[in-house]
Protein backbone atom coordinates (compact mmCIF):
# COMPACT_ATOMS: atom_id res chain seq x y z
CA UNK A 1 -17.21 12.86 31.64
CA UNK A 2 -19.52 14.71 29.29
CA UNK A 3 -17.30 17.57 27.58
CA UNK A 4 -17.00 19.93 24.54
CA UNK A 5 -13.95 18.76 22.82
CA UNK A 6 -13.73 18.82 19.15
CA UNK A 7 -16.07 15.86 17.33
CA UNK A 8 -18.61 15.82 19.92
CA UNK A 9 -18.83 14.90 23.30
CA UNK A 10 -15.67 12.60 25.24
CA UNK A 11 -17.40 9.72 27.76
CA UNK A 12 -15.16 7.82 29.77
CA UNK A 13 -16.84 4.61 32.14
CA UNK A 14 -15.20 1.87 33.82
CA UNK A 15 -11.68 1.27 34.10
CA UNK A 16 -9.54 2.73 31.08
CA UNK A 17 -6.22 4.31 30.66
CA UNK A 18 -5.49 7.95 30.38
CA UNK A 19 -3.91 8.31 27.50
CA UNK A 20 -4.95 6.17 24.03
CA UNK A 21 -2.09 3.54 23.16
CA UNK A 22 -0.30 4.11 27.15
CA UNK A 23 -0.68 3.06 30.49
CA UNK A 24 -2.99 0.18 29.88
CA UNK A 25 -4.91 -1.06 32.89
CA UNK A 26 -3.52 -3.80 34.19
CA UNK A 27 -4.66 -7.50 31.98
CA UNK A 28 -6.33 -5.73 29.34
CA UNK A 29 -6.06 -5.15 25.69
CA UNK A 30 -6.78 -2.05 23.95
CA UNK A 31 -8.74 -1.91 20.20
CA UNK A 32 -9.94 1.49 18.78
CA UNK A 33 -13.30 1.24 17.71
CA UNK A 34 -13.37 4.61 15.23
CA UNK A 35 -14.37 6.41 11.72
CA UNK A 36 -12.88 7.72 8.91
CA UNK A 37 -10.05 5.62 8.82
CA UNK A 38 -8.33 7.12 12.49
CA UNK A 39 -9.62 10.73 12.28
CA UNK A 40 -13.26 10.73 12.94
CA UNK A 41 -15.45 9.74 16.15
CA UNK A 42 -13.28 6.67 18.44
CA UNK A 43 -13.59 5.03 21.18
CA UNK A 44 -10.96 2.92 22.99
CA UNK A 45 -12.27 -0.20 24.41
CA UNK A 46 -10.28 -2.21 27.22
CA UNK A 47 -11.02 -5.80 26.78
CA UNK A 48 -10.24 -8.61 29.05
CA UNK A 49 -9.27 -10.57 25.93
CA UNK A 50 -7.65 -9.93 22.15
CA UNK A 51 -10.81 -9.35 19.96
CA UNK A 52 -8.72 -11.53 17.07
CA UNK A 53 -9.18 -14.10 19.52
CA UNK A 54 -12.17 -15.88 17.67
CA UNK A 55 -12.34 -19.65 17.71
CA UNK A 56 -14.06 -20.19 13.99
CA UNK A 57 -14.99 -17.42 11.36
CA UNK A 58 -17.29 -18.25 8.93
CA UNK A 59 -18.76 -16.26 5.78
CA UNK A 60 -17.67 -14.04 3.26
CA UNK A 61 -15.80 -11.42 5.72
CA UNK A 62 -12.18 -13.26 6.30
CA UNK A 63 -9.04 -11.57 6.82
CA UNK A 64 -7.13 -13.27 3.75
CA UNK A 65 -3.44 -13.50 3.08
CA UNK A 66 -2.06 -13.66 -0.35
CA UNK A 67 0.90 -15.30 -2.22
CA UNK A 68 0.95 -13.67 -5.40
CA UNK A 69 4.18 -16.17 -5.78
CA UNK A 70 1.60 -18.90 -6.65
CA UNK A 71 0.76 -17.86 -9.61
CA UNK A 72 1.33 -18.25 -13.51
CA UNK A 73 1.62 -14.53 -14.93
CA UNK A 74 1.22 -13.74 -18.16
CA UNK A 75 2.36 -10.33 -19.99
CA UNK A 76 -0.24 -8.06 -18.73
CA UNK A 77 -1.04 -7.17 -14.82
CA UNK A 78 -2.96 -9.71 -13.08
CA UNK A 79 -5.43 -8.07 -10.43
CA UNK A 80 -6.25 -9.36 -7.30
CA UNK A 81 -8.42 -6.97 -5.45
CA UNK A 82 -10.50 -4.71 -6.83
CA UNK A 83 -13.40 -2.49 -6.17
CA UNK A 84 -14.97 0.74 -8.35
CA UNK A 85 -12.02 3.05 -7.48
CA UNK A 86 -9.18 0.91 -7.18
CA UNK A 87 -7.60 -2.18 -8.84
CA UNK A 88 -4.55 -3.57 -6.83
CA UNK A 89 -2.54 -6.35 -8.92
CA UNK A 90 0.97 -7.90 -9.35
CA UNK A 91 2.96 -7.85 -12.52
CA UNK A 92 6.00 -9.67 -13.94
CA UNK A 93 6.75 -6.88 -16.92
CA UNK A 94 8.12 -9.53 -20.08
CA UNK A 95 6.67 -12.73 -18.32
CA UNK A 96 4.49 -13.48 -21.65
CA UNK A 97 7.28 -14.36 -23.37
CA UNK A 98 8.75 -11.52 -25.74
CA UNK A 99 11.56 -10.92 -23.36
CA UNK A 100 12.46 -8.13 -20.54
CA UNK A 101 13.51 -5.70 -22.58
CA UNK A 102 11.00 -6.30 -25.91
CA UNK A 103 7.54 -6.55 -24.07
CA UNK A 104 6.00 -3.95 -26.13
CA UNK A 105 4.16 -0.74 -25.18
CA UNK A 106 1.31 -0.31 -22.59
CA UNK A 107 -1.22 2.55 -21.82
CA UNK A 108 -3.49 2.11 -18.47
CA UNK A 109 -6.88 3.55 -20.04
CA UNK A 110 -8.88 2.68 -16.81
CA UNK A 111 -7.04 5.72 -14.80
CA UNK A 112 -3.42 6.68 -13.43
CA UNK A 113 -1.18 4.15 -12.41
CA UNK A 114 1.35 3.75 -9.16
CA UNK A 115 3.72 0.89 -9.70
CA UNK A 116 5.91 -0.13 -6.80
CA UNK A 117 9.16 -1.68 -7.61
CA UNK A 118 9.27 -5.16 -5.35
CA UNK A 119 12.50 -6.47 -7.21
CA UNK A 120 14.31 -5.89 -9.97
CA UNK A 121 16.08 -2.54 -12.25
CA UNK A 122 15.92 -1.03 -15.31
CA UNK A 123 14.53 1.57 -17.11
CA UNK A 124 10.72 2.98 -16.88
CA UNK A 125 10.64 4.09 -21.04
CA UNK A 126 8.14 6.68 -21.38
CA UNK A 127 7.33 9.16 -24.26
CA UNK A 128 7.99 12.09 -21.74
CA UNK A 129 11.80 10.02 -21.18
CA UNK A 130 13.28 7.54 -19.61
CA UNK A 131 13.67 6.71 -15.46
CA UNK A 132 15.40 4.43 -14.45
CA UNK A 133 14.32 2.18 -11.76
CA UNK A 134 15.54 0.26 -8.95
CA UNK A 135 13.66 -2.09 -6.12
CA UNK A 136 11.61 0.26 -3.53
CA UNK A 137 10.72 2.94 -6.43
CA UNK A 138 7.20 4.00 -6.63
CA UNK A 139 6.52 4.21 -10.24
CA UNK A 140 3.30 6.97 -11.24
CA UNK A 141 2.32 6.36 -14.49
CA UNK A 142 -0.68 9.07 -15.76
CA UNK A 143 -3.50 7.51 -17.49
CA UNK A 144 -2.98 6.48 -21.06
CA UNK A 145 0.90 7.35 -20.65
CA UNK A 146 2.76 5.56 -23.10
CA UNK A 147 5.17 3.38 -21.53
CA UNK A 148 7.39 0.38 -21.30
CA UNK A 149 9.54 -1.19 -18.83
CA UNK A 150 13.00 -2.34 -20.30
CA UNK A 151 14.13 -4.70 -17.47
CA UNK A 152 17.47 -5.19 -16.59
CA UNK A 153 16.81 -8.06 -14.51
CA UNK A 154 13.10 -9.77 -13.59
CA UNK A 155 10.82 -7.25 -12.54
CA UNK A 156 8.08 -7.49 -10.07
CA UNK A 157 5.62 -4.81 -9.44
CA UNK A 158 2.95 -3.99 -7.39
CA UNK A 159 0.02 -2.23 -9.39
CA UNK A 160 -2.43 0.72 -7.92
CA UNK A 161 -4.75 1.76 -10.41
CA UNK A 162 -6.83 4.92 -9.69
CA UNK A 163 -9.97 3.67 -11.76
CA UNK A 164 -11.67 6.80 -13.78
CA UNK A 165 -9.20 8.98 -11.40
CA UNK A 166 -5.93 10.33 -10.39
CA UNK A 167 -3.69 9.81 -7.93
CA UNK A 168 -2.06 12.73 -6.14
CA UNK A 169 0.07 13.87 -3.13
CA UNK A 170 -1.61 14.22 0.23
CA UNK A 171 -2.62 17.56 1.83
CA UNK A 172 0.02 17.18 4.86
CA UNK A 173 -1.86 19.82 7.07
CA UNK A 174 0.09 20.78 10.74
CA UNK A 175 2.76 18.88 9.46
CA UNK A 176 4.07 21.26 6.36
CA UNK A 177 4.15 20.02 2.66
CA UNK A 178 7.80 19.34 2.87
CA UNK A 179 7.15 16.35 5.63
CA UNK A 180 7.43 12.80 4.67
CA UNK A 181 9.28 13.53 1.82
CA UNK A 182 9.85 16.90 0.02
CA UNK A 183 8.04 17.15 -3.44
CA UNK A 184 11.29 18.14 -5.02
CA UNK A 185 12.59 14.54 -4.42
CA UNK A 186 10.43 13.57 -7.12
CA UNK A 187 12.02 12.81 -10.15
CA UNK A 188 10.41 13.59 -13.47
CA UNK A 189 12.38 12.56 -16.74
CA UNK A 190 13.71 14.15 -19.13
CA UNK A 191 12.64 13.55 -23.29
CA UNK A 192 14.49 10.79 -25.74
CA UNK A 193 12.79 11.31 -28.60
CA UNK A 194 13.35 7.88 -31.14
CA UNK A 195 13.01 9.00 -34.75
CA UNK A 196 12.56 5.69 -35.77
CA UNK A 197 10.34 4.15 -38.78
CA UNK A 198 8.26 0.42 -37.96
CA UNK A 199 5.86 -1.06 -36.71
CA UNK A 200 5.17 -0.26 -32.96
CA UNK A 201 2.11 -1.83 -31.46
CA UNK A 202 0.52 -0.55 -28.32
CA UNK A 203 -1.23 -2.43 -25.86
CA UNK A 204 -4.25 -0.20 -24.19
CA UNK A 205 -5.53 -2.04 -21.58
CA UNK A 206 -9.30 -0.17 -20.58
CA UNK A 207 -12.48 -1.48 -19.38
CA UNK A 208 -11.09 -5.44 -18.75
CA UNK A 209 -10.32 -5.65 -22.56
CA UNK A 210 -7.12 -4.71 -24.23
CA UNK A 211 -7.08 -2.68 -27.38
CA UNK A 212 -3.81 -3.60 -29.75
CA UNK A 213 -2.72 0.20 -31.56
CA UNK A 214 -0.28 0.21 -34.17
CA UNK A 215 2.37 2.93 -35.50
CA UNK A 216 4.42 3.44 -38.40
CA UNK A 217 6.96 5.41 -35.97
CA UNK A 218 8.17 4.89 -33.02
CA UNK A 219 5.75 6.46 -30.27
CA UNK A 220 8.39 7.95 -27.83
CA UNK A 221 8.98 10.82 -30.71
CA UNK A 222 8.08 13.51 -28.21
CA UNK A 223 11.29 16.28 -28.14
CA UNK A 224 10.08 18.44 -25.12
CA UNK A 225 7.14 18.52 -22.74
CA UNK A 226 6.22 21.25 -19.94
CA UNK A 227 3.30 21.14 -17.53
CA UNK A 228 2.14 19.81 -14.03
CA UNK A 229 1.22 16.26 -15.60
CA UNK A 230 4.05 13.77 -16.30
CA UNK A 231 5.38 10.29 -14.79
CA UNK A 232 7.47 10.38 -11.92
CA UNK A 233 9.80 8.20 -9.30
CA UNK A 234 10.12 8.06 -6.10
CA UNK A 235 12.53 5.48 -3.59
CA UNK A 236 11.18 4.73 -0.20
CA UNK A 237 14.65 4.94 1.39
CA UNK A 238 13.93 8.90 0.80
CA UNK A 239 10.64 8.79 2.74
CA UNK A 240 11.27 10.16 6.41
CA UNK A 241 8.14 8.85 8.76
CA UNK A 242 6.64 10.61 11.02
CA UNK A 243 7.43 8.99 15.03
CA UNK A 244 6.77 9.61 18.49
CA UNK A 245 8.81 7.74 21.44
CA UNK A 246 5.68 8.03 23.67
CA UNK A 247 2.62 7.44 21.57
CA UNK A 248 2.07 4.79 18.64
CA UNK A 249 0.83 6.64 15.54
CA UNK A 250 -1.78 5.81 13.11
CA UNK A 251 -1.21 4.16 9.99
CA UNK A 252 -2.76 7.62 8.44
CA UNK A 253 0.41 9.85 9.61
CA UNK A 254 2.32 7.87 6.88
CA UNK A 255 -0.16 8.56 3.51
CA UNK A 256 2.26 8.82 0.47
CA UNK A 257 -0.95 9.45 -1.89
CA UNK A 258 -4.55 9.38 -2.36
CA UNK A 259 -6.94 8.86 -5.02
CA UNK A 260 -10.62 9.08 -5.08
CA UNK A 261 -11.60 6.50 -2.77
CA UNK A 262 -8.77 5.25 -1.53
CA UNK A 263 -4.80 5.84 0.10
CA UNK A 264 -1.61 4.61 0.26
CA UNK A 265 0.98 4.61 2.48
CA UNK A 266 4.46 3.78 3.67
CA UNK A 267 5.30 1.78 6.48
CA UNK A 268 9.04 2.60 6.20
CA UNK A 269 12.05 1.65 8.82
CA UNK A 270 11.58 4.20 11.89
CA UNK A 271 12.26 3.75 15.70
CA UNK A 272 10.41 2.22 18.26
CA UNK A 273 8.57 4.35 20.92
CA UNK A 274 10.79 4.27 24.35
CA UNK A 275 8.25 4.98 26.37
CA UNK A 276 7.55 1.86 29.11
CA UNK A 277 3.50 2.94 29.30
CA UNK A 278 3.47 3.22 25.17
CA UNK A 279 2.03 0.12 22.68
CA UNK A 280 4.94 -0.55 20.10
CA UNK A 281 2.80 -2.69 18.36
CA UNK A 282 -0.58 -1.61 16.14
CA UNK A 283 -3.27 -2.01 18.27
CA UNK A 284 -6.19 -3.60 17.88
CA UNK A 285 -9.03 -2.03 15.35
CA UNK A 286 -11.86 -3.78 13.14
CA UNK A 287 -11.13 -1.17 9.84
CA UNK A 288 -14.94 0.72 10.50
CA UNK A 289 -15.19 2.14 7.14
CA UNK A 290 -11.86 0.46 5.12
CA UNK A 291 -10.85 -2.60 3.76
CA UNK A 292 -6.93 -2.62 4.60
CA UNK A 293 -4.63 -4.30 2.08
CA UNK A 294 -0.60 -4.45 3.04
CA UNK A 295 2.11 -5.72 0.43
CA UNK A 296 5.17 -6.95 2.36
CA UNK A 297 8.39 -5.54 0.36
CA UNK A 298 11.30 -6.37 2.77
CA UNK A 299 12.68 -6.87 6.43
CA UNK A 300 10.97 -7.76 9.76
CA UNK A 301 7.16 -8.04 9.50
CA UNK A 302 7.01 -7.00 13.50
CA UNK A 303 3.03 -7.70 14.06
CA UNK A 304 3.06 -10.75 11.03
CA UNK A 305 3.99 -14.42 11.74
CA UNK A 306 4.20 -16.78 8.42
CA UNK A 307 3.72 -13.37 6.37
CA UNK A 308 7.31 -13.30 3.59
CA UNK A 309 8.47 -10.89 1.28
CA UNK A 310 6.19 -10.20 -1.65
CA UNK A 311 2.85 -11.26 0.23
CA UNK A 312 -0.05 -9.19 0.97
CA UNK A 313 -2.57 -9.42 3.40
CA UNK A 314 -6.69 -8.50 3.14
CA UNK A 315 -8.28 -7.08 5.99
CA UNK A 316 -12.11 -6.04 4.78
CA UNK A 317 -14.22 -4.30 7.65
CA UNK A 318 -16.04 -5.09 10.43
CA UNK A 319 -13.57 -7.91 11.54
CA UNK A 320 -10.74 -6.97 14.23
CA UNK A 321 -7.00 -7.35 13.17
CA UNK A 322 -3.79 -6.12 15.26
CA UNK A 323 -0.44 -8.15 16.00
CA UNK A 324 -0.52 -11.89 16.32
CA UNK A 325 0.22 -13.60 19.67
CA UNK A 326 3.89 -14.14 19.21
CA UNK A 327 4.60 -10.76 17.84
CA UNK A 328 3.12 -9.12 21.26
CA UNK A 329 5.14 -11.99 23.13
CA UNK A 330 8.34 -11.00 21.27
CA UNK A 331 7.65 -7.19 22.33
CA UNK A 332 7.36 -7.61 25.83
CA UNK A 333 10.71 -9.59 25.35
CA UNK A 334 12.11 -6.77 23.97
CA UNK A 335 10.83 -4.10 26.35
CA UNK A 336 11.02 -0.63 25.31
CA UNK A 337 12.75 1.39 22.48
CA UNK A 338 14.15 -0.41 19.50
CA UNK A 339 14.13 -0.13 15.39
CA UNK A 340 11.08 -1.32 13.42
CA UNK A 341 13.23 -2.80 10.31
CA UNK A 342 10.39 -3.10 7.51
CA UNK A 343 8.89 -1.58 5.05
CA UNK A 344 5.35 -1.98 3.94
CA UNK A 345 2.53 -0.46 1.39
CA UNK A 346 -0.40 0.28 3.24
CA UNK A 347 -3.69 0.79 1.02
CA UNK A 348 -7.19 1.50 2.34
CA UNK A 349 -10.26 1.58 0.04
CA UNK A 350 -13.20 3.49 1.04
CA UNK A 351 -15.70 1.04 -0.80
CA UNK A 352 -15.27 -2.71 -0.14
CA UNK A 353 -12.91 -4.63 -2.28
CA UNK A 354 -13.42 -8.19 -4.07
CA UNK A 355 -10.79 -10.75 -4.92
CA UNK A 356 -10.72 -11.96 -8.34
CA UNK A 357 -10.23 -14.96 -9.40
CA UNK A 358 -6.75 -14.45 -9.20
CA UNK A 359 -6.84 -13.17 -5.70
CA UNK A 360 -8.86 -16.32 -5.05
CA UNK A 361 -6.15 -18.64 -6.50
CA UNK A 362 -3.51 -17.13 -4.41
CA UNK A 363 -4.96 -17.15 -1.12
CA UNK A 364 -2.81 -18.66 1.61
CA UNK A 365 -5.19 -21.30 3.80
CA UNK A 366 -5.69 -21.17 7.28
CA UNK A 367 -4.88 -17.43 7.75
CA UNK A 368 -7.43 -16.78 9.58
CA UNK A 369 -6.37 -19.02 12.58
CA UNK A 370 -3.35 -17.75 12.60
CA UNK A 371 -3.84 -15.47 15.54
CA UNK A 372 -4.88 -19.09 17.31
């Protein structure tokens, strides 16, 4: 069919389905073959077998898992992906040794900051005021914000850095501003000021190298602030997802922010589609023009096997990914309908990431057979 829909022509040849993500002919598999990270130029292609279905990968393009778990932290963030617009790393706030709730002062110089709350509470100090935090709290820090993070019990974090940028809310288009979550839910703090006299030494971390500032006073002096520009918090249990009981969305209907380069979203607990003809499962898609990283927070990773709470997985483009063999087997055993009970951070970088050494060190083996 040659036709003038919106983004060019529409072909269809040999045997496909309808509909996108339904009615499946018969002993095939569906992967989306597309641009611009779901919402530019696709095709659906019905294969005959899973395109993850690969017998030996070798090079420097690998699907990677990663177990930050493995590794020694000290005080400051350690990255583990990182590219020219984003830097993605874990961080144990008071592992160096000074203790959770005396770890000193930190500005990120390199651009603002989203830290996600993986376990652990306390309070967020900043010198716009305190928030206090909880597990599931995203965390925006603005570039060169002082802060510190007075832990009431061990706190692990996953770190976004916008590098040389900012990280904003999403333009939500047909949906309405107020979808996903409303912009009022965010919570902003109020000041503290500490009148105190010392010696307060902050910790600037810019350009790989960290730059030690000192202050007679205490730095969170600040008695009022107003302005568009401050840290804020945000819980995923307040994030409402976008579903559809007869069509699998996109991982793009569920962008919590952007920055220059890159997204992140929320895979966050939502029902299954109910349809009989629908996938319930991501299908199959090689990531055209994004690397894919997910960080596994909590519950059931449906489309994961061997995947645990706190791991993240690296899926650069050009190679397929989609669900696993025993997570399609344990759909059809489940038929239609049904509660998806995880929840997930979803980033996609525009320019291809690196691991660091870090990354390296903490890369599970044998990942890539796992769809064997």
């Amino acid at each position: 069919m040659d036709g003038s829909q919106p983004g060019g022509p529409q072909w269809i040849r040999g045997v496909t389905s309808r509909q996108a993500h339904a009615d499946l002919p018969p002993g095939t598999v569906e992967e989306e073959h597309g641009r611009d990270g779901f919402s530019g130029p696709a095709s659906h292609l019905y294969r005959l077998h899973p395109p993850t279905g690969w017998s030996d990968v070798d090079g420097p393009v690998q699907p990677h898992a990663l177990d930050p778990s493995s590794l020694t932290l000290d005080e400051a963030p350690a990255p583990l992906l990182v590219n020219s617009d984003v830097r993605i790393s874990t961080w144990r706030p008071g592992a160096g040794g000074r203790g959770a709730d005396s770890d000193g002062f930190w500005r990120f110089g390199d651009g603002d900051a989203l830290c996600f709350v993986h376990r652990g509470s306390g309070v967020l100090g900043t010198e716009y005021g305190p928030l206090r935090y909880r597990a599931g709290d995203y965390l925006l820090i603005p570039r060169t914000t002082t802060h510190r993070f007075d832990c009431d019990e061990l706190t692990e974090l996953l770190v976004v850095e916008a590098l040389e940028g900012r990280i904003a809310l999403p333009d939500r288009g047909m949906l309405g501003r107020h979808a996903l979550f409303d912009p009022a839910i965010l919570e902003v703090p109020e000041p503290a000021p500490h009148d105190e006299a010392g010696e307060f030494e902050v910790r600037l971390l810019r350009n790989g190298a960290m730059t030690t500032i000192t202050y007679p006073f205490h730095p969170f002096d600040v008695v009022g602030w107003k302005g568009d520009l401050a840290p804020w918090r945000f819980n995923v249990d307040d994030f409402r997802p976008v579903v559809s009981p007869r069509y699998h969305l996109p991982p793009s209907v569920h962008t919590t922010v952007i920055g220059a380069g890159f997204v992140v979203a929320t895979f966050a607990p939502r029902p299954l589609e109910t349809d009989p003809d629908a996938l319930r499962l991501p299908f199959f898609h090689r990531n055209v023009d994004y690397d894919e990283v997910i960080f596994y927070h909590r519950g059931e990773f449906m489309s994961r096997a061997g995947i645990t709470e706190g791991m993240l997985t690296f899926h650069p483009s050009g190679i397929h990914h989609g669900p696993q063999p025993k997570a399609v087997e344990r759909s059809r055993e489940r038929g239609p309908g049904g509660f998806a009970d995880e929840v997930a951070i979803n980033i996609d970088a525009r320019r291809p990431l690196r691991l660091t050494a870090e990354g390296e060190r903490s890369s599970v083996e044998g990942y890539v057979r796992s769809w064997q």
